[in-house]
C-alpha atoms as a PDB file:
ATOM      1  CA  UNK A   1      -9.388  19.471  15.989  1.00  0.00           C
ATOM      2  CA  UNK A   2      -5.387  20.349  16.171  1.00  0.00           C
ATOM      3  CA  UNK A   3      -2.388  18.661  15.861  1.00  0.00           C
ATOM      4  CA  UNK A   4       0.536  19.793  17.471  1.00  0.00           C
ATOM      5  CA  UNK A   5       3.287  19.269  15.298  1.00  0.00           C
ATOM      6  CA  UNK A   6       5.866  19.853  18.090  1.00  0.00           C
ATOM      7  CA  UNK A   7       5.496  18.774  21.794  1.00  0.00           C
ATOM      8  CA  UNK A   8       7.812  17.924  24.779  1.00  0.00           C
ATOM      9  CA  UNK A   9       5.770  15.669  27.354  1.00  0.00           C
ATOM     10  CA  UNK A  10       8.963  13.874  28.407  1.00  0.00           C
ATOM     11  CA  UNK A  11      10.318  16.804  30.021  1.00  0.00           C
ATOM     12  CA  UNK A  12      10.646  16.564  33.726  1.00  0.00           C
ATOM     13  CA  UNK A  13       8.008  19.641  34.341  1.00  0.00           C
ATOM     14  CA  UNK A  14       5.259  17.088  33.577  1.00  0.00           C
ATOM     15  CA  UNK A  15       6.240  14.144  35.488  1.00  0.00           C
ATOM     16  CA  UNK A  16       3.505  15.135  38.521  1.00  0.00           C
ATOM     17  CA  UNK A  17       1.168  15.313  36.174  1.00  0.00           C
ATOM     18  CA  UNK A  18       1.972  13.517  32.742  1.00  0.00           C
ATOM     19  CA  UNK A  19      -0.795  10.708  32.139  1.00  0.00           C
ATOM     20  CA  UNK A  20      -3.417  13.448  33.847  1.00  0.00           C
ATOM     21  CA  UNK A  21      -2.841  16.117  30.994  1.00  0.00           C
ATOM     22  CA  UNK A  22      -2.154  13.903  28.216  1.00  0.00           C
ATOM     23  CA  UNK A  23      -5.775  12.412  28.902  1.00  0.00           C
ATOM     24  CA  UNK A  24      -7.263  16.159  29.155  1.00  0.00           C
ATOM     25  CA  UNK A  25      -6.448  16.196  25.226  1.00  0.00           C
ATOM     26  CA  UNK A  26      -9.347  14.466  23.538  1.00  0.00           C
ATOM     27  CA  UNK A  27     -11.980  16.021  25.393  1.00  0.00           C
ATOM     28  CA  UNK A  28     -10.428  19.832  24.197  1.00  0.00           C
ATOM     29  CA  UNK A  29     -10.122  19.018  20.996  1.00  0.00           C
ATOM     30  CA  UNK A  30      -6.336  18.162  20.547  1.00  0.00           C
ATOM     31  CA  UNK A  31      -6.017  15.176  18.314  1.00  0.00           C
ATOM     32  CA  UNK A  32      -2.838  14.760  17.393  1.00  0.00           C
ATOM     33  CA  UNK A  33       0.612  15.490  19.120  1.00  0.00           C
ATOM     34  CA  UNK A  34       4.345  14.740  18.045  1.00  0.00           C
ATOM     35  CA  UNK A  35       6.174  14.678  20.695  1.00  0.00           C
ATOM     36  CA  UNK A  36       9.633  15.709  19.406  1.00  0.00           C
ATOM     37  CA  UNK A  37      13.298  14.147  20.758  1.00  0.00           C
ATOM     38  CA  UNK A  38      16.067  15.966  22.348  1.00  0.00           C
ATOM     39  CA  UNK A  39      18.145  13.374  22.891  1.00  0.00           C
ATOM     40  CA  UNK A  40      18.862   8.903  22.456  1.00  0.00           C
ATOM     41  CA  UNK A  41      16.530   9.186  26.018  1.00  0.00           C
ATOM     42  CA  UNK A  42      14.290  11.441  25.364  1.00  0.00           C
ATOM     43  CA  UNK A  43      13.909   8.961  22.089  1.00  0.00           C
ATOM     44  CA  UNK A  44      13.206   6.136  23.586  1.00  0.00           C
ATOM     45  CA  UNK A  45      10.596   7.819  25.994  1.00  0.00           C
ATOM     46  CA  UNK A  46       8.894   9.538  23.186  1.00  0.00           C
ATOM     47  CA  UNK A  47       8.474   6.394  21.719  1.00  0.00           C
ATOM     48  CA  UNK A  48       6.992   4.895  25.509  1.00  0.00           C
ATOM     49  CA  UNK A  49       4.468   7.246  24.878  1.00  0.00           C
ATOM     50  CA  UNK A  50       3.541   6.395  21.687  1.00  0.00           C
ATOM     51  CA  UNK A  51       3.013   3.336  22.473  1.00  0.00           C
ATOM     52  CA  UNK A  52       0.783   4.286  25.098  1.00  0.00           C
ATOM     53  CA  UNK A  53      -1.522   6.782  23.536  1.00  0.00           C
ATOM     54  CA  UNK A  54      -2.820   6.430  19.859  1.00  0.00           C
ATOM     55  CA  UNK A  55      -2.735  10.222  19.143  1.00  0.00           C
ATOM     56  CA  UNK A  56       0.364  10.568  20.277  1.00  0.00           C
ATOM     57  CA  UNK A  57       3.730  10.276  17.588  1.00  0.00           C
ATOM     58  CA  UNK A  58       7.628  11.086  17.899  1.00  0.00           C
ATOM     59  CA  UNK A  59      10.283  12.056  16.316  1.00  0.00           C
ATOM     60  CA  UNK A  60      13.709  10.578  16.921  1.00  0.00           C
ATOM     61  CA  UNK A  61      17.051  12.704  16.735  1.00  0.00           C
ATOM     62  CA  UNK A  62      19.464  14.012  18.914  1.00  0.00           C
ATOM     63  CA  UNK A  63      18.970  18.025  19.684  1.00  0.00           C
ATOM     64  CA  UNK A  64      22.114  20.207  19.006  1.00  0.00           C
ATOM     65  CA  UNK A  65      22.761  20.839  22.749  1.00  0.00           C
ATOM     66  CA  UNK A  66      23.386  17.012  23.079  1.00  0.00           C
ATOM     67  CA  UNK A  67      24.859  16.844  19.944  1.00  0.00           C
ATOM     68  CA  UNK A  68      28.421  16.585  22.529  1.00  0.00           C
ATOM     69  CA  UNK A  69      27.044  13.261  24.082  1.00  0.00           C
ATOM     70  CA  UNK A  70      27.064  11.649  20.678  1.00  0.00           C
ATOM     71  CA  UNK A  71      29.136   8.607  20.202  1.00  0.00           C
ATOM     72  CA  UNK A  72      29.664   6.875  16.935  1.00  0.00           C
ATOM     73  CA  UNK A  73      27.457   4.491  17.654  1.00  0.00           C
ATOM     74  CA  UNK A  74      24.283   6.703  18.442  1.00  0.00           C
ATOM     75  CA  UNK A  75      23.546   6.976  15.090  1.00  0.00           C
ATOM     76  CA  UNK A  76      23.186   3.278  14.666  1.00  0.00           C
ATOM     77  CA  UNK A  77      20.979   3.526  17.528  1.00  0.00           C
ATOM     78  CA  UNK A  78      18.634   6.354  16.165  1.00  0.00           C
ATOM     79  CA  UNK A  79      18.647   4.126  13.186  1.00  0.00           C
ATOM     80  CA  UNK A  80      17.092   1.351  15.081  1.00  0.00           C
ATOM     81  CA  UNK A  81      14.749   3.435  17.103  1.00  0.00           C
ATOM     82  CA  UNK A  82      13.504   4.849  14.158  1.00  0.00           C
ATOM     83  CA  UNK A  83      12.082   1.530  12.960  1.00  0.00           C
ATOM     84  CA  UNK A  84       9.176   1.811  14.775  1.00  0.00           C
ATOM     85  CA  UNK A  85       5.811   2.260  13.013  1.00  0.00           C
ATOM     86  CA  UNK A  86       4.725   5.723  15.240  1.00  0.00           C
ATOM     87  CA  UNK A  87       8.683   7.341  14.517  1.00  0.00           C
ATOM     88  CA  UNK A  88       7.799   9.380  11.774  1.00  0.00           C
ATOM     89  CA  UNK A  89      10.554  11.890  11.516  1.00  0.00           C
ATOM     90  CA  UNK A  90      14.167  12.473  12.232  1.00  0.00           C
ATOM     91  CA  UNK A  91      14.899  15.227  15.340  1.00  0.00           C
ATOM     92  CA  UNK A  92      14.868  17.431  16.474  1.00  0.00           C
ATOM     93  CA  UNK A  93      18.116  18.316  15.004  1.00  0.00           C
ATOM     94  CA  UNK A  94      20.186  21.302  13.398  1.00  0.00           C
ATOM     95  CA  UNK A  95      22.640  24.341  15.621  1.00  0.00           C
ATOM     96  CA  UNK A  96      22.412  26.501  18.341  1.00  0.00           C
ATOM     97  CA  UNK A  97      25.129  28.875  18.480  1.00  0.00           C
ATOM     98  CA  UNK A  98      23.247  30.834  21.461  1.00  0.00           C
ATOM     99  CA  UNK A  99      24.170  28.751  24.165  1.00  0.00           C
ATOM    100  CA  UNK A 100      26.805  26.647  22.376  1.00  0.00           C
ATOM    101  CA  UNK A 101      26.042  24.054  25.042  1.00  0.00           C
ATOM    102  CA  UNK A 102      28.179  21.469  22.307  1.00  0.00           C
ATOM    103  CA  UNK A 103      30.944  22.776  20.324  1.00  0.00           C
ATOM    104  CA  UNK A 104      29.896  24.319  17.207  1.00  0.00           C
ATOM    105  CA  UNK A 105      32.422  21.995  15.234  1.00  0.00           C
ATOM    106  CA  UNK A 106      30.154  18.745  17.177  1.00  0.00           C
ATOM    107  CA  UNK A 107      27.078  20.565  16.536  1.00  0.00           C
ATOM    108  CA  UNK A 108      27.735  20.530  12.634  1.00  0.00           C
ATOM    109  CA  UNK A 109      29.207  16.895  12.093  1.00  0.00           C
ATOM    110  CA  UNK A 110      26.074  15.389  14.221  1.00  0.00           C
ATOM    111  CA  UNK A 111      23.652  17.761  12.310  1.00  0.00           C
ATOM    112  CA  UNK A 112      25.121  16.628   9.220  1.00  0.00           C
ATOM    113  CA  UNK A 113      25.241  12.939  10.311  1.00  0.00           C
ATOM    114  CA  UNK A 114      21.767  12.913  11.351  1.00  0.00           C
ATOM    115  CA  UNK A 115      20.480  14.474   7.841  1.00  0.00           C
ATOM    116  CA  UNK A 116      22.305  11.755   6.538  1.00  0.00           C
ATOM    117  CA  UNK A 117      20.501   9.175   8.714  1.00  0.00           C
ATOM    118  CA  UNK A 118      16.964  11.108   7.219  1.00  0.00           C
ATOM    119  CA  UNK A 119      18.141  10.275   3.392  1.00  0.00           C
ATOM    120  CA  UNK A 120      18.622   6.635   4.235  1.00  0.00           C
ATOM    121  CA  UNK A 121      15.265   6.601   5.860  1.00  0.00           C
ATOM    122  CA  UNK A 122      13.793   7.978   4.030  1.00  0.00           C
ATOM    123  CA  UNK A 123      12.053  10.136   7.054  1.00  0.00           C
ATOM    124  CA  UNK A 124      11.564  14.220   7.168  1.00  0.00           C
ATOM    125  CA  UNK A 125      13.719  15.937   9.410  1.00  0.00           C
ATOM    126  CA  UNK A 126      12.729  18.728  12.171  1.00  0.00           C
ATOM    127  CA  UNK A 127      15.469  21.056  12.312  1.00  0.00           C
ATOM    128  CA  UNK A 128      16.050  23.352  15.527  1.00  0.00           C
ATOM    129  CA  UNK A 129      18.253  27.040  14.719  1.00  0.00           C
ATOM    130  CA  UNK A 130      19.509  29.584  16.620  1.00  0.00           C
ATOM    131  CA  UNK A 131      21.855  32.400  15.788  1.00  0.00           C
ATOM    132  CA  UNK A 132      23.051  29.709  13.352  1.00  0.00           C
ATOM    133  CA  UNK A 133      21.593  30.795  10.243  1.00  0.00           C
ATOM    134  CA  UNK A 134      24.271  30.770   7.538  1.00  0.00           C
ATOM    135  CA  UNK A 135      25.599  27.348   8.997  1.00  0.00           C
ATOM    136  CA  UNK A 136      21.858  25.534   9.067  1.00  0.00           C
ATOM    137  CA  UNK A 137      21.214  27.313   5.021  1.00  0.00           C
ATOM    138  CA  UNK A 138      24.676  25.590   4.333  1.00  0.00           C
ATOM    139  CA  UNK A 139      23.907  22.063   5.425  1.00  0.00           C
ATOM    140  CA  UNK A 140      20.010  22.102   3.975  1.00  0.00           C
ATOM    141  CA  UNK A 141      21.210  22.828   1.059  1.00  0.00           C
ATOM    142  CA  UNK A 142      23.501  19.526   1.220  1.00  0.00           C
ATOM    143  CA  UNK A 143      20.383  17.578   1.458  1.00  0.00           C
ATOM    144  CA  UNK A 144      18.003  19.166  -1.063  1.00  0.00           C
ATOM    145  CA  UNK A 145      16.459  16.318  -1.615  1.00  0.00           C
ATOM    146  CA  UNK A 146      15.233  16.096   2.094  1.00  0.00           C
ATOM    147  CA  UNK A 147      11.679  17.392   3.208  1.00  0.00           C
ATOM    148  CA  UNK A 148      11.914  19.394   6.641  1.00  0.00           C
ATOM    149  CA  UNK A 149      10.731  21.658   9.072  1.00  0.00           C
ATOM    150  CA  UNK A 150      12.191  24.581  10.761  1.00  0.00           C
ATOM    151  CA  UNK A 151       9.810  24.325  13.671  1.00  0.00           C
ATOM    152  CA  UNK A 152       9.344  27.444  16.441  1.00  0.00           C
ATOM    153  CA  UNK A 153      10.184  30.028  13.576  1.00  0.00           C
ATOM    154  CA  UNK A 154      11.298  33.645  14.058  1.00  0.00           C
ATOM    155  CA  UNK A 155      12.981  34.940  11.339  1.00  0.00           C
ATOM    156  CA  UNK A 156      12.304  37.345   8.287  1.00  0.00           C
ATOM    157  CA  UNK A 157      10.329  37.079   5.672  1.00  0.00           C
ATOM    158  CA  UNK A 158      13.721  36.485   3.411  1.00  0.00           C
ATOM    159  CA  UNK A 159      14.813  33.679   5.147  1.00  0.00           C
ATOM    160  CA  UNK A 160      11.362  31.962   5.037  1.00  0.00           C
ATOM    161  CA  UNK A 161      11.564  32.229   1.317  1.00  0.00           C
ATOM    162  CA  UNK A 162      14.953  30.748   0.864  1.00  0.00           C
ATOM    163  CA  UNK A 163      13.390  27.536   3.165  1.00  0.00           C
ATOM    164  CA  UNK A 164      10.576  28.087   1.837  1.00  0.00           C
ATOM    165  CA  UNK A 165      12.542  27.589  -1.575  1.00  0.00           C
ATOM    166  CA  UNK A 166      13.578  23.960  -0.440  1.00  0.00           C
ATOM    167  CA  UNK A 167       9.775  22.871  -0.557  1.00  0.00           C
ATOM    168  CA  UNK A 168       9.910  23.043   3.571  1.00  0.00           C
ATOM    169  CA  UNK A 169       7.750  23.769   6.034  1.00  0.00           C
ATOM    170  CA  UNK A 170       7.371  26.368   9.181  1.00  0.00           C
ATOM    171  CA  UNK A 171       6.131  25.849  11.911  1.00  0.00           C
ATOM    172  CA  UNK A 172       4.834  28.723  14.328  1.00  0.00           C
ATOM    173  CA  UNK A 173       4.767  28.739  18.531  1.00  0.00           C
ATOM    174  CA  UNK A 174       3.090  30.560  21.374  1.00  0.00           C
ATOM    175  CA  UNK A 175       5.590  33.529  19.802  1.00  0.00           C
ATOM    176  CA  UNK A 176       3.379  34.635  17.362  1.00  0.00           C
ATOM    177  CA  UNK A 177       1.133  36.460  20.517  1.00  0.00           C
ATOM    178  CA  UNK A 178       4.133  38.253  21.846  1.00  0.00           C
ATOM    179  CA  UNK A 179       4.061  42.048  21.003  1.00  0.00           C
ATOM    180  CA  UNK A 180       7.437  41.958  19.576  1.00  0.00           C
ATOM    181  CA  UNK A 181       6.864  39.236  16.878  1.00  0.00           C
ATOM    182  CA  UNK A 182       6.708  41.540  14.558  1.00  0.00           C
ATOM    183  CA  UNK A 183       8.711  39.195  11.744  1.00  0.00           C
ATOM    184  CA  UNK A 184       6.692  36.103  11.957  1.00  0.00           C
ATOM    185  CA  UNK A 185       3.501  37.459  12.019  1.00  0.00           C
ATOM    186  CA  UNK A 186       5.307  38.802   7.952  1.00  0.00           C
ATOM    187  CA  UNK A 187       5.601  35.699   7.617  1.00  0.00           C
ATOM    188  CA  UNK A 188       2.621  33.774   8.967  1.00  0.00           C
ATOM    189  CA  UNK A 189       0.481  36.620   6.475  1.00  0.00           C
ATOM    190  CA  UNK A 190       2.632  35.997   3.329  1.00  0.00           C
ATOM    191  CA  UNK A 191       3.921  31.953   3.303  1.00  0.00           C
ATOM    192  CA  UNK A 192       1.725  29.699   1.553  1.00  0.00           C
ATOM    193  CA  UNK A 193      -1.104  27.828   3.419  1.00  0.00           C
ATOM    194  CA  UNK A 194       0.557  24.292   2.507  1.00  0.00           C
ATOM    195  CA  UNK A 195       3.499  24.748   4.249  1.00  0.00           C
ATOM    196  CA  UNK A 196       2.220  26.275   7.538  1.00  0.00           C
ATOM    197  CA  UNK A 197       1.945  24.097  10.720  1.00  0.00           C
ATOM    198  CA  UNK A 198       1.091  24.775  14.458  1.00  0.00           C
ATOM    199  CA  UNK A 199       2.897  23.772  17.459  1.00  0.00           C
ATOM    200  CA  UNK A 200       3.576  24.426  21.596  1.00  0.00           C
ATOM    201  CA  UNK A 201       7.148  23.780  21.757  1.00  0.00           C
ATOM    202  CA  UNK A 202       5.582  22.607  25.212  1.00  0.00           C
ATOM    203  CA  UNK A 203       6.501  23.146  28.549  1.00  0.00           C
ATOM    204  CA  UNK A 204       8.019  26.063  26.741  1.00  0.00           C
ATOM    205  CA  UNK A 205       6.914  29.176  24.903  1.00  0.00           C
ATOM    206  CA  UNK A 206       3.419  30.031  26.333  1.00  0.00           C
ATOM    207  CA  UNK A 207       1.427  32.015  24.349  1.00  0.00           C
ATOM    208  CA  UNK A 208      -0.585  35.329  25.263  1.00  0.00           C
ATOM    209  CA  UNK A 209      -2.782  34.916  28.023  1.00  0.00           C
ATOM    210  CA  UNK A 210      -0.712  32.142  29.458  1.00  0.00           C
ATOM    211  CA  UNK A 211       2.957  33.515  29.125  1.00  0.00           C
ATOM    212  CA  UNK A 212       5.363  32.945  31.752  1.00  0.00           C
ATOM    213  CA  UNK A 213       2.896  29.537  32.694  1.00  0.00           C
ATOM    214  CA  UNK A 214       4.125  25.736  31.573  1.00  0.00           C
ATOM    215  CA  UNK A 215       2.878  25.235  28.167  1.00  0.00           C
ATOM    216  CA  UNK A 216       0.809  22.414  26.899  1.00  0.00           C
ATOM    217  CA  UNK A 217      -1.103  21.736  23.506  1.00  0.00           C
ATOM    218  CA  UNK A 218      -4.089  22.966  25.275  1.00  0.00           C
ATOM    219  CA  UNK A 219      -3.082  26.766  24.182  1.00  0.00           C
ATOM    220  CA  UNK A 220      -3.073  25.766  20.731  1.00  0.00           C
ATOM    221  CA  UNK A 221      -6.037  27.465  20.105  1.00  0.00           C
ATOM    222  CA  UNK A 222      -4.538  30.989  21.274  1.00  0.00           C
ATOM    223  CA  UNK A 223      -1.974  30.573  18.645  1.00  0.00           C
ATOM    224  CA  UNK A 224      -4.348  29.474  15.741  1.00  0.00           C
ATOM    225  CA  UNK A 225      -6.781  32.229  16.670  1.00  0.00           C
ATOM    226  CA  UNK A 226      -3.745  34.689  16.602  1.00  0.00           C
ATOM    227  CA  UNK A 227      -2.973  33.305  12.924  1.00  0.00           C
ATOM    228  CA  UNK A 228      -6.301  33.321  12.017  1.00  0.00           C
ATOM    229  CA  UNK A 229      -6.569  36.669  12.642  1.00  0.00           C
ATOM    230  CA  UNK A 230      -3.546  37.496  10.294  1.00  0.00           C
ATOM    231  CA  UNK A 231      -4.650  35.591   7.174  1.00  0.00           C
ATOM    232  CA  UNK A 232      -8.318  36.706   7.425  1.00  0.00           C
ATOM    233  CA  UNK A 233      -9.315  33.173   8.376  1.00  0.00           C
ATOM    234  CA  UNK A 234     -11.434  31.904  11.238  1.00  0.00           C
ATOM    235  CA  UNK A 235      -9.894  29.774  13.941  1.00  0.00           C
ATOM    236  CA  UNK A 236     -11.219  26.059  12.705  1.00  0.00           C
ATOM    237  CA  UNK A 237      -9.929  26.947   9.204  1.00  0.00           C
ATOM    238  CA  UNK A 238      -6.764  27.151  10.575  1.00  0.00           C
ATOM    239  CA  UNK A 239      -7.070  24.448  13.028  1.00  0.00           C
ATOM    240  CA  UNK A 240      -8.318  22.551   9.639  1.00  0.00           C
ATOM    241  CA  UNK A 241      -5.449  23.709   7.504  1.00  0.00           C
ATOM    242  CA  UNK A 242      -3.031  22.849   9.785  1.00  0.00           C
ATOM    243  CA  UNK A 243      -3.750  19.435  10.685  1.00  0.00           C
ATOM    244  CA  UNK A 244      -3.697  18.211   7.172  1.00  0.00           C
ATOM    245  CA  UNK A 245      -0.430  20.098   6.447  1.00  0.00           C
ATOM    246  CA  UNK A 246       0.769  18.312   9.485  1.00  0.00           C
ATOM    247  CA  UNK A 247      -0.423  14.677   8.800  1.00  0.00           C
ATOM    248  CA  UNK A 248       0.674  15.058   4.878  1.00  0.00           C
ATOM    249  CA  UNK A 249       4.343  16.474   6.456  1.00  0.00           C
ATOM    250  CA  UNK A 250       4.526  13.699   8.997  1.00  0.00           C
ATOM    251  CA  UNK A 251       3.193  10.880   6.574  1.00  0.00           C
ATOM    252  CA  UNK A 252       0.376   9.908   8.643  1.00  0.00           C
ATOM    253  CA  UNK A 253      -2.985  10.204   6.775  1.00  0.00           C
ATOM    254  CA  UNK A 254      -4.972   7.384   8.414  1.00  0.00           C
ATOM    255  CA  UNK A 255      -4.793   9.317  12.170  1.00  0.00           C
ATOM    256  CA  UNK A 256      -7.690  10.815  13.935  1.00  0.00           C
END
């Protein structure tokens, strides 16, 4: 049984086919998905979905290429969306300084206000980084008293200790099978079991033997076997292990 700790069914590449592959997920074994926010929509859909599938959860926050099409009142509304009993986390949220798509000034006032909107809360927070290291280390560190997750991780070994350090999670994609992943799989061998979580980043990030395909959370199992494989553990361990890191870092023990 997996959980996919970080999904993205209200992208347009699955509106042919949405309710059809959301339904495939029971009978393969997938039993749990968060479906993650990108934006105040994307919120509100994530939450439609919720609504209409019981193993399905979201996360509310406002991603940092949208961070631009913040107002001053969005946060109010994140506030309000995040009321309901199946939004268990703030995000995704955090910096991108590859594409800059938002000024990087934007980027760090609604990544701060949003962590801010977490403490009140009271919800973890999923934080997205790219090239944006020292600047995402900076504002964590604000909010130590925050629980997060720096979901499709990359880095070194060093940086996973100093998040690692905060009492946070990781989170690990279809990346992990690539041939030049030669950092995370340091990582996914040496971080602690409790902190270690699987997701699809779906439609994106295919793993090996699917690459260059949509995604879905039906290739989790190529990335837990790839794991597996690394920490000398067989595939339903992991699947195992990660689910109940998952449910204990989303708060929701009673689900499938």
């Amino acid at each position: 049984m997996y959980f996919d700790t970080h999904a993205h069914y209200d992208n347009k590449q699955f509106d042919d086919d949405r309710d059809e592959t959301l339904r495939s997920m029971e009978g393969a074994g997938i039993t749990l998905i968060l479906n993650s926010a990108s934006s105040l929509r994307s919120a509100k859909s994530s939450l439609a979905m919720a609504d209409k599938y019981p193993f399905v959860y979201a996360s509310v926050g406002v991603h940092p290429h949208d961070s631009k099409s913040m107002s001053d009142n969005t946060v109010a509304e994140l506030e309000e969306l995040l009321k309901h009993p199946k939004a268990m986390a703030v995000g995704e949220i955090g910096l991108d300084y590859h594409y800059d798509f938002s000024p990087r000034d934007i980027q760090r006032k609604r990544f701060r206000e949003q962590m801010e909107l977490a403490r009140s809360v009271k919800k973890p927070v999923i934080v997205h980084e790219r090239e944006a290291l020292t600047d995402t280390l900076e504002i964590i560190r604000e909010f130590r008293d925050l629980t997060g997750v720096v979901h499709c991780f990359s880095g070194s070994w060093e940086t996973a200790k100093i998040i690692l350090g905060f009492g946070w999670y990781l989170s690990f994609t279809g990346v992990v099978t690539y041939k030049n992943a030669r950092k995370s799989l340091e990582v996914v061998e040496k971080m602690p079991a409790d902190r270690l979580m699987l997701e699809t980043d779906c439609p994106y990030l295919a793993p090996e033997p699917m690459r260059g395909r949509r995604n879905s959370s039906l290739n989790l199992p190529f990335i837990a076997e790839k794991i597996a494989n690394i920490r000398g553990m067989t595939i339903d361990e992991i699947a195992a292990l990660t689910m109940e890191n998952g449910k204990r870092f989303f708060g929701i023990p009673n689900a499938p």
